[in-house]
PDB file of N, CA and C in Angstrom:
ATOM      1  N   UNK A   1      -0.282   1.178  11.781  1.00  0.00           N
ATOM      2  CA  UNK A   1      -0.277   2.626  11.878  1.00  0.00           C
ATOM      3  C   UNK A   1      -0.115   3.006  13.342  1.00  0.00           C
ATOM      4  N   UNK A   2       0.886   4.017  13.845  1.00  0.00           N
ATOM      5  CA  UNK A   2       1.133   4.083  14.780  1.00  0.00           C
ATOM      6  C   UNK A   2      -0.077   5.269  15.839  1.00  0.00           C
ATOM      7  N   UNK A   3      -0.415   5.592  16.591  1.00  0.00           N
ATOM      8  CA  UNK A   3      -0.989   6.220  17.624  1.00  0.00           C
ATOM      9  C   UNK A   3      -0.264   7.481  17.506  1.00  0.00           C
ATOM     10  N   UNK A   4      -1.385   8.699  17.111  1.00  0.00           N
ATOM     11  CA  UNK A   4      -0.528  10.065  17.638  1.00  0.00           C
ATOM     12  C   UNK A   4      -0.825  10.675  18.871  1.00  0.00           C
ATOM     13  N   UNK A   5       0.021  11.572  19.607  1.00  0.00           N
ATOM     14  CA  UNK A   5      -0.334  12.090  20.717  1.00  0.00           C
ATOM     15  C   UNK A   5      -0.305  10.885  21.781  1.00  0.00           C
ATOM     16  N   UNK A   6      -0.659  10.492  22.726  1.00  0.00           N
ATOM     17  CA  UNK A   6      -0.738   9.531  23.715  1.00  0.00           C
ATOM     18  C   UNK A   6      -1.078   8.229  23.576  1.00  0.00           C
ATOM     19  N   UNK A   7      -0.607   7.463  24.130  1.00  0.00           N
ATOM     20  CA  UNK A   7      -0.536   5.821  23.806  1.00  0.00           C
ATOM     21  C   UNK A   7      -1.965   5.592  24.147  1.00  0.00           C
ATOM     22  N   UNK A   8      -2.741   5.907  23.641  1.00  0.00           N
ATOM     23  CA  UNK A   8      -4.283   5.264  23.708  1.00  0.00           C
ATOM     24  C   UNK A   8      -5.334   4.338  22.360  1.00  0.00           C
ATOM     25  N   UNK A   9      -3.986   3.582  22.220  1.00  0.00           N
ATOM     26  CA  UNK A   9      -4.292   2.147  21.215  1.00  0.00           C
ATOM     27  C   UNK A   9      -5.002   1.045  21.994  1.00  0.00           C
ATOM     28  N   UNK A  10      -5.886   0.780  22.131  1.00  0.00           N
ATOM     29  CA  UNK A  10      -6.699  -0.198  22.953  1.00  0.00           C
ATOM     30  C   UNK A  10      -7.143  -0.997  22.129  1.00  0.00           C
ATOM     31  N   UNK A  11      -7.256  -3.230  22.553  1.00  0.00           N
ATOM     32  CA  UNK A  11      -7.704  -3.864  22.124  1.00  0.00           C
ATOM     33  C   UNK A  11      -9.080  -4.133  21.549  1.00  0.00           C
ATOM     34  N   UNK A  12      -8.884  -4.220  20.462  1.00  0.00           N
ATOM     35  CA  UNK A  12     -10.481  -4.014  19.581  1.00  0.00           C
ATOM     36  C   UNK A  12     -11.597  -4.985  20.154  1.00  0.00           C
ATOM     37  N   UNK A  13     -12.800  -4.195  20.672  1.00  0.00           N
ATOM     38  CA  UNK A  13     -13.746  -4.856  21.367  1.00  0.00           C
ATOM     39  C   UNK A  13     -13.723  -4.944  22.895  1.00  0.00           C
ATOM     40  N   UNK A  14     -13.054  -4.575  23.660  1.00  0.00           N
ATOM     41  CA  UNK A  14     -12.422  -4.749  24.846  1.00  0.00           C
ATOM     42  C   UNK A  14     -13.652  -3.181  25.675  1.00  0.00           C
ATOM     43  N   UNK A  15     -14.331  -3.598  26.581  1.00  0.00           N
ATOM     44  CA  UNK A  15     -14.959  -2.437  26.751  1.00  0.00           C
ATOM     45  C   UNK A  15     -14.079  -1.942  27.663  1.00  0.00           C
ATOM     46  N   UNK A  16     -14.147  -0.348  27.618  1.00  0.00           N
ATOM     47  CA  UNK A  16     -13.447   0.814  28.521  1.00  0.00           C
ATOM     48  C   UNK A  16     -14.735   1.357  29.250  1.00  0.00           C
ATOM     49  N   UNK A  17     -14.126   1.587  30.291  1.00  0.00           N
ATOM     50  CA  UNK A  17     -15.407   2.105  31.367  1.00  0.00           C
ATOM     51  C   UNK A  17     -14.423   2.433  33.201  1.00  0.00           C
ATOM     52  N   UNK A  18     -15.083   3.259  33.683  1.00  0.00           N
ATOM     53  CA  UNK A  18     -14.500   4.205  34.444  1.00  0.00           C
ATOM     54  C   UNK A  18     -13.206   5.135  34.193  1.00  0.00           C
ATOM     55  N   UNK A  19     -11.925   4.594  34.799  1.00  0.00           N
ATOM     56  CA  UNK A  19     -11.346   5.932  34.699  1.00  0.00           C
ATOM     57  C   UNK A  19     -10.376   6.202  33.796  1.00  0.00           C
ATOM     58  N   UNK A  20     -10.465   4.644  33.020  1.00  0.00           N
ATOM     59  CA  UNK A  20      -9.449   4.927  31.440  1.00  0.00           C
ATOM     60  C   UNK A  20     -10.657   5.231  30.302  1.00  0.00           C
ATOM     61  N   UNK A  21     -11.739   5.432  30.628  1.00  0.00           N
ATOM     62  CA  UNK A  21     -12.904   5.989  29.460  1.00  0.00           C
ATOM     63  C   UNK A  21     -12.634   7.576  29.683  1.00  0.00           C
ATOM     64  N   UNK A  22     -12.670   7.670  31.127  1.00  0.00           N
ATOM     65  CA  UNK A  22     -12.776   9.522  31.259  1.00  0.00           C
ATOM     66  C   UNK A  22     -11.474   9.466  30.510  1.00  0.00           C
ATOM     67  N   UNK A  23     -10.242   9.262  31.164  1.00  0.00           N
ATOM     68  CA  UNK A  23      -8.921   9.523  30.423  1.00  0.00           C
ATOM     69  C   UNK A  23      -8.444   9.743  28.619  1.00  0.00           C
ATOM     70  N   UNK A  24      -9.379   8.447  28.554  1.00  0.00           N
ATOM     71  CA  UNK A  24      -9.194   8.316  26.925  1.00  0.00           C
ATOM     72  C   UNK A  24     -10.615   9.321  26.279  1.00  0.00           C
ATOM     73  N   UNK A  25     -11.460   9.650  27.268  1.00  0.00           N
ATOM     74  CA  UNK A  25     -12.456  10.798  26.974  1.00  0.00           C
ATOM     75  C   UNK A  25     -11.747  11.895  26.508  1.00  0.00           C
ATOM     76  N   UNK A  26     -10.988  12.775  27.761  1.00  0.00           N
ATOM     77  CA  UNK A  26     -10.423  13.610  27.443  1.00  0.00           C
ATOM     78  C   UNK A  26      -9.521  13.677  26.676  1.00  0.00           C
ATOM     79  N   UNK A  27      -8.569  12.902  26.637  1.00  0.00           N
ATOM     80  CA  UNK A  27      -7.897  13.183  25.095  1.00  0.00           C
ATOM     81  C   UNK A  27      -8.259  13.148  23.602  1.00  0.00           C
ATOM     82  N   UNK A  28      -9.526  12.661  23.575  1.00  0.00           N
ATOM     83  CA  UNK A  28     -10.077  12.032  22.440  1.00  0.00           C
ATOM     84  C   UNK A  28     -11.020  13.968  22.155  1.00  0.00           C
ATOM     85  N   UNK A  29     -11.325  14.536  23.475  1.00  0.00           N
ATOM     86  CA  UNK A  29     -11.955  15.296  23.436  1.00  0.00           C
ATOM     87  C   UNK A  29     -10.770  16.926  22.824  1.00  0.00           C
ATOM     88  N   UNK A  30      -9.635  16.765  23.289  1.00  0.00           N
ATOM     89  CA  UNK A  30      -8.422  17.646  23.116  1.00  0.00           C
ATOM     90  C   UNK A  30      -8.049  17.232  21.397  1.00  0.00           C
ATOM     91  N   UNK A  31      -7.957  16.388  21.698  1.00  0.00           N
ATOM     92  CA  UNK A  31      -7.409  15.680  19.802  1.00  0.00           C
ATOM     93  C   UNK A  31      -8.537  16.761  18.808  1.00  0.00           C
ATOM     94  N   UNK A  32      -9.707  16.122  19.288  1.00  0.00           N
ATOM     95  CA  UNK A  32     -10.730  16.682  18.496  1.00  0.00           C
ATOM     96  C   UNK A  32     -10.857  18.200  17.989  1.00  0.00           C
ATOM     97  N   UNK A  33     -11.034  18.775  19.526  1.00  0.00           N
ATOM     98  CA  UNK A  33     -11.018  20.373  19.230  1.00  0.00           C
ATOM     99  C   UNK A  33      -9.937  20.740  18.526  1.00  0.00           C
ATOM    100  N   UNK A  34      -9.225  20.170  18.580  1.00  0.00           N
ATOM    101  CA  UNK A  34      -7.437  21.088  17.979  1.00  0.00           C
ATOM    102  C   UNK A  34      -7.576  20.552  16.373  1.00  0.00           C
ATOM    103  N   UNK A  35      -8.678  20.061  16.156  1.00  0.00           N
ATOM    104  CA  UNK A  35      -8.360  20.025  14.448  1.00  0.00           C
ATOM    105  C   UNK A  35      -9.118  18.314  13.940  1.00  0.00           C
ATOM    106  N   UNK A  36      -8.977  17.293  14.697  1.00  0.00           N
ATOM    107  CA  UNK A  36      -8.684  15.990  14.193  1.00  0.00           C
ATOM    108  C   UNK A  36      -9.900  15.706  14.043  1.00  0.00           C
ATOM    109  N   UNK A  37     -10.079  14.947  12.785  1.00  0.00           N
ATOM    110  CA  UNK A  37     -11.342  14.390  12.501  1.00  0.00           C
ATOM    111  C   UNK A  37     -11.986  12.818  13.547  1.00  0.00           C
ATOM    112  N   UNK A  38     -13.197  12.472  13.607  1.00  0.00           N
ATOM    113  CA  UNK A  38     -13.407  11.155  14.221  1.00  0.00           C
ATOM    114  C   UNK A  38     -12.843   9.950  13.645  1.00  0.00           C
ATOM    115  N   UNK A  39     -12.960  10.342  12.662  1.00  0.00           N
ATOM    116  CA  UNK A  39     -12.651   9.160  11.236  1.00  0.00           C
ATOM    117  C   UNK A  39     -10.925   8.522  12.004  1.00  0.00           C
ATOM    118  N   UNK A  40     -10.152  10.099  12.183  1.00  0.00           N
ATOM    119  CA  UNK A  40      -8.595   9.677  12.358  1.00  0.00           C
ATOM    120  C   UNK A  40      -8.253   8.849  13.822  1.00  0.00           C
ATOM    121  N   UNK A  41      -9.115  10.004  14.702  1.00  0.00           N
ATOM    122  CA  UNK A  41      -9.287   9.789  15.877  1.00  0.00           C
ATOM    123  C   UNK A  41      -9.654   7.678  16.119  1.00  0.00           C
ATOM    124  N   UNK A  42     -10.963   7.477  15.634  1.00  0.00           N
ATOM    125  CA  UNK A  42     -11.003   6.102  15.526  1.00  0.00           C
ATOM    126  C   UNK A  42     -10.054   4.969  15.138  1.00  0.00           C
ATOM    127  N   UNK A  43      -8.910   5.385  13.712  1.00  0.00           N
ATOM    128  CA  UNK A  43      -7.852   4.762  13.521  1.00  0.00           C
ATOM    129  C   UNK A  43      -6.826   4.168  14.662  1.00  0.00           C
ATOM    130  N   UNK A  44      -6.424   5.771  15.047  1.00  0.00           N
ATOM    131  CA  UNK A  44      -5.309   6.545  15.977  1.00  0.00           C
ATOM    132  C   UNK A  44      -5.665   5.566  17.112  1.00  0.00           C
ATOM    133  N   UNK A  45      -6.810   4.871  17.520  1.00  0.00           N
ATOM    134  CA  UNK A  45      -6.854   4.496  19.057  1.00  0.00           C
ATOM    135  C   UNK A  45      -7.885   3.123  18.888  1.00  0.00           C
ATOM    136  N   UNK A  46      -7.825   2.542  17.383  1.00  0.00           N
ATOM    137  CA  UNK A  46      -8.278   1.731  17.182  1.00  0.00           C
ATOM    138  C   UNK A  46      -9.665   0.732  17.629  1.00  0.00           C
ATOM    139  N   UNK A  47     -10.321   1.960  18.313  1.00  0.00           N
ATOM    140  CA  UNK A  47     -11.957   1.674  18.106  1.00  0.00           C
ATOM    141  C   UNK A  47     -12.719   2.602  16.707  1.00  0.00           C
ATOM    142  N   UNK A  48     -14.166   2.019  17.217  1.00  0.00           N
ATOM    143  CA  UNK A  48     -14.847   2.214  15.816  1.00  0.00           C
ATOM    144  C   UNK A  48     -15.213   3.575  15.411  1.00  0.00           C
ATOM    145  N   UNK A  49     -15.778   4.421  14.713  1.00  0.00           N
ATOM    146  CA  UNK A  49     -16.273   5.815  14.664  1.00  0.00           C
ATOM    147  C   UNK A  49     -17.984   5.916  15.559  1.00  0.00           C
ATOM    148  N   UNK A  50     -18.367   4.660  15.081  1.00  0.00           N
ATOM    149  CA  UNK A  50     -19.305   5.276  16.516  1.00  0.00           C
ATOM    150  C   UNK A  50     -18.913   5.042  18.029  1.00  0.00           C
ATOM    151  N   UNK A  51     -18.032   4.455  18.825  1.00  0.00           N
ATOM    152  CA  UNK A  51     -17.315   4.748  19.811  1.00  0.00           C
ATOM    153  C   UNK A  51     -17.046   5.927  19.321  1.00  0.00           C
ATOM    154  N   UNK A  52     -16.044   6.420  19.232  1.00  0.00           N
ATOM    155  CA  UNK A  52     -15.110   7.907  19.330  1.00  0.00           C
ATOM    156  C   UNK A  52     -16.724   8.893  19.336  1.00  0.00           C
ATOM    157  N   UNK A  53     -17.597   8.893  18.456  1.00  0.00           N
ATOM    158  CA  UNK A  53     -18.797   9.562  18.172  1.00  0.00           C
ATOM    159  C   UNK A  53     -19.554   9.854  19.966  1.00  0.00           C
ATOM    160  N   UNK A  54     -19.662   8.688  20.449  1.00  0.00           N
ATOM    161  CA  UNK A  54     -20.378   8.513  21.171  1.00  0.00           C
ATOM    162  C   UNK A  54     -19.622   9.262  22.590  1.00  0.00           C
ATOM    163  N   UNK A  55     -18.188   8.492  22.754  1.00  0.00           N
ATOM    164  CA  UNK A  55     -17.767   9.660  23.792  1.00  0.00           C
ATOM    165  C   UNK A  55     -17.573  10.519  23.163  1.00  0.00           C
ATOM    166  N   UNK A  56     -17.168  11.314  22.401  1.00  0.00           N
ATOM    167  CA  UNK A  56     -17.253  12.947  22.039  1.00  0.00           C
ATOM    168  C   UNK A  56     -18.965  13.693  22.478  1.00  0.00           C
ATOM    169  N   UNK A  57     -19.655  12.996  22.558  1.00  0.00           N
ATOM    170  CA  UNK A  57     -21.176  13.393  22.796  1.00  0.00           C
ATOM    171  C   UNK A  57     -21.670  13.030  23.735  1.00  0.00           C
ATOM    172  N   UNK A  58     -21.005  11.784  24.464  1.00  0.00           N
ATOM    173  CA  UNK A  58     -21.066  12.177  26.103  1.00  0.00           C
ATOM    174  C   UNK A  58     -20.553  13.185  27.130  1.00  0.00           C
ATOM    175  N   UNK A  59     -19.219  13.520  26.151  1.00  0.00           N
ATOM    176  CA  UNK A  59     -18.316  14.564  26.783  1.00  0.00           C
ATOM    177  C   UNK A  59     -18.826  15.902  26.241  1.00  0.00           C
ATOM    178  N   UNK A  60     -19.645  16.271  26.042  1.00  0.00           N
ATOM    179  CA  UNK A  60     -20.318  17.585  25.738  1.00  0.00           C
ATOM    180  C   UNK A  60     -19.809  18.456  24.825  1.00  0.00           C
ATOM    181  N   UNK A  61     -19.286  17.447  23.836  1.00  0.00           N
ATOM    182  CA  UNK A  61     -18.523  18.500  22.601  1.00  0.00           C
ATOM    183  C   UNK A  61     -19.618  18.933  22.094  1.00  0.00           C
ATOM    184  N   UNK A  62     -19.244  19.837  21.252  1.00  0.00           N
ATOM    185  CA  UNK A  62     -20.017  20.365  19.681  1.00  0.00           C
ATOM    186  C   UNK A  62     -19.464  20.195  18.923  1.00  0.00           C
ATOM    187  N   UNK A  63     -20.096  18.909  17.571  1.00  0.00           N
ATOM    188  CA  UNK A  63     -19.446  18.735  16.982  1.00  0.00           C
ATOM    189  C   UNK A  63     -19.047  19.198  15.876  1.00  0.00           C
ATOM    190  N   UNK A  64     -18.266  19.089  14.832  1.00  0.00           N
ATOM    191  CA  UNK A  64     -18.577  19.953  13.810  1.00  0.00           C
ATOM    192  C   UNK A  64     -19.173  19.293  12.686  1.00  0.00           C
ATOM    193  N   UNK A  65     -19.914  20.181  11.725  1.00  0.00           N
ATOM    194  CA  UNK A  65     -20.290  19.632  10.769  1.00  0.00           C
ATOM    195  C   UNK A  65     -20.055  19.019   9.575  1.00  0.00           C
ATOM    196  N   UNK A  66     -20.335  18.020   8.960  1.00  0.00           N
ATOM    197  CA  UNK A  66     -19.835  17.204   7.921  1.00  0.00           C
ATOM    198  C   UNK A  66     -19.239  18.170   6.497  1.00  0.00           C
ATOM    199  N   UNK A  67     -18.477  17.642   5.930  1.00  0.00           N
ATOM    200  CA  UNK A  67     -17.849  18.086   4.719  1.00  0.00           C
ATOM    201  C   UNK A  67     -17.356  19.231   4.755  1.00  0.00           C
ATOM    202  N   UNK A  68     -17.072  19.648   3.034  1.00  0.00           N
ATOM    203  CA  UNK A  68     -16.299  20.893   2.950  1.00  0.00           C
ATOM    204  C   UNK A  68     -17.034  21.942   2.493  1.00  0.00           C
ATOM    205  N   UNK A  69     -16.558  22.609   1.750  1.00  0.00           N
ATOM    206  CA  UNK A  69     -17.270  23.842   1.046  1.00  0.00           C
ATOM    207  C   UNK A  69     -18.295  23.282   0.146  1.00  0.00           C
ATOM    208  N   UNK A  70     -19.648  23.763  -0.059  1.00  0.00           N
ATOM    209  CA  UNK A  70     -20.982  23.243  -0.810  1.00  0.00           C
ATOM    210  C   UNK A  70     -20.716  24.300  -2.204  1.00  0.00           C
ATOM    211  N   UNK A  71     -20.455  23.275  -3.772  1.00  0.00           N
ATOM    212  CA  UNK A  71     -20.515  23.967  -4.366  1.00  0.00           C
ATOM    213  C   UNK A  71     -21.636  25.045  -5.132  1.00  0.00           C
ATOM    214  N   UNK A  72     -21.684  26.350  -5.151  1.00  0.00           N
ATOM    215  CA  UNK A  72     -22.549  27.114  -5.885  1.00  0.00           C
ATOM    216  C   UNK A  72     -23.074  26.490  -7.119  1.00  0.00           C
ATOM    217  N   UNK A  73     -24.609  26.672  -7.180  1.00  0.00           N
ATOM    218  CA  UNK A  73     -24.735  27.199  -8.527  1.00  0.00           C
ATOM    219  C   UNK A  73     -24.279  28.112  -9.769  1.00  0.00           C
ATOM    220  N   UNK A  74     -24.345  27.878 -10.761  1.00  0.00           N
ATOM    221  CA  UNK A  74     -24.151  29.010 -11.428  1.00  0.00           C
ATOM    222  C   UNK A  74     -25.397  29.404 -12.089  1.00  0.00           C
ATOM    223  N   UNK A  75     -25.210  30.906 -11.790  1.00  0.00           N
ATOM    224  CA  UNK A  75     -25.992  31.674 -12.512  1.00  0.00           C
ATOM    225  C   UNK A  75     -26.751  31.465 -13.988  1.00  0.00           C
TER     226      UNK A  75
END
């Protein structure tokens, strides 16, 4: 599966730290706000969902909340 938006496919397990973490921070942080889930985000750049989790929450997002619409009771 190919990488959307910027070539930030990195070797699985390989730690990132200084200035390709900020880099791949911020895009991971732009991806996010504009719509993209962690789930895709994690695919897209081939680390895990708690990576992507973890910088999104170092980088001072807000995240959004799980699922979709909660169905009603009926009356």
């Amino acid at each position: 599966m190919a990488a959307t938006g910027t070539a930030t496919s990195t070797e699985k397990g390989r730690r990132i730290v200084g200035a390709e973490r900020q880099t791949l921070a911020k895009d991971l942080v732009k991806r996010y706000t504009s719509g993209e889930s962690i789930r895709a985000l994690a695919v897209s750049t081939g680390r895990s969902y708690g990576f992507v989790h973890r910088v999104l929450t170092e980088s001072g997002v807000q995240l959004r909340q799980r699922g979709g619409a909660r169905r009603r009771k009926k009356a």
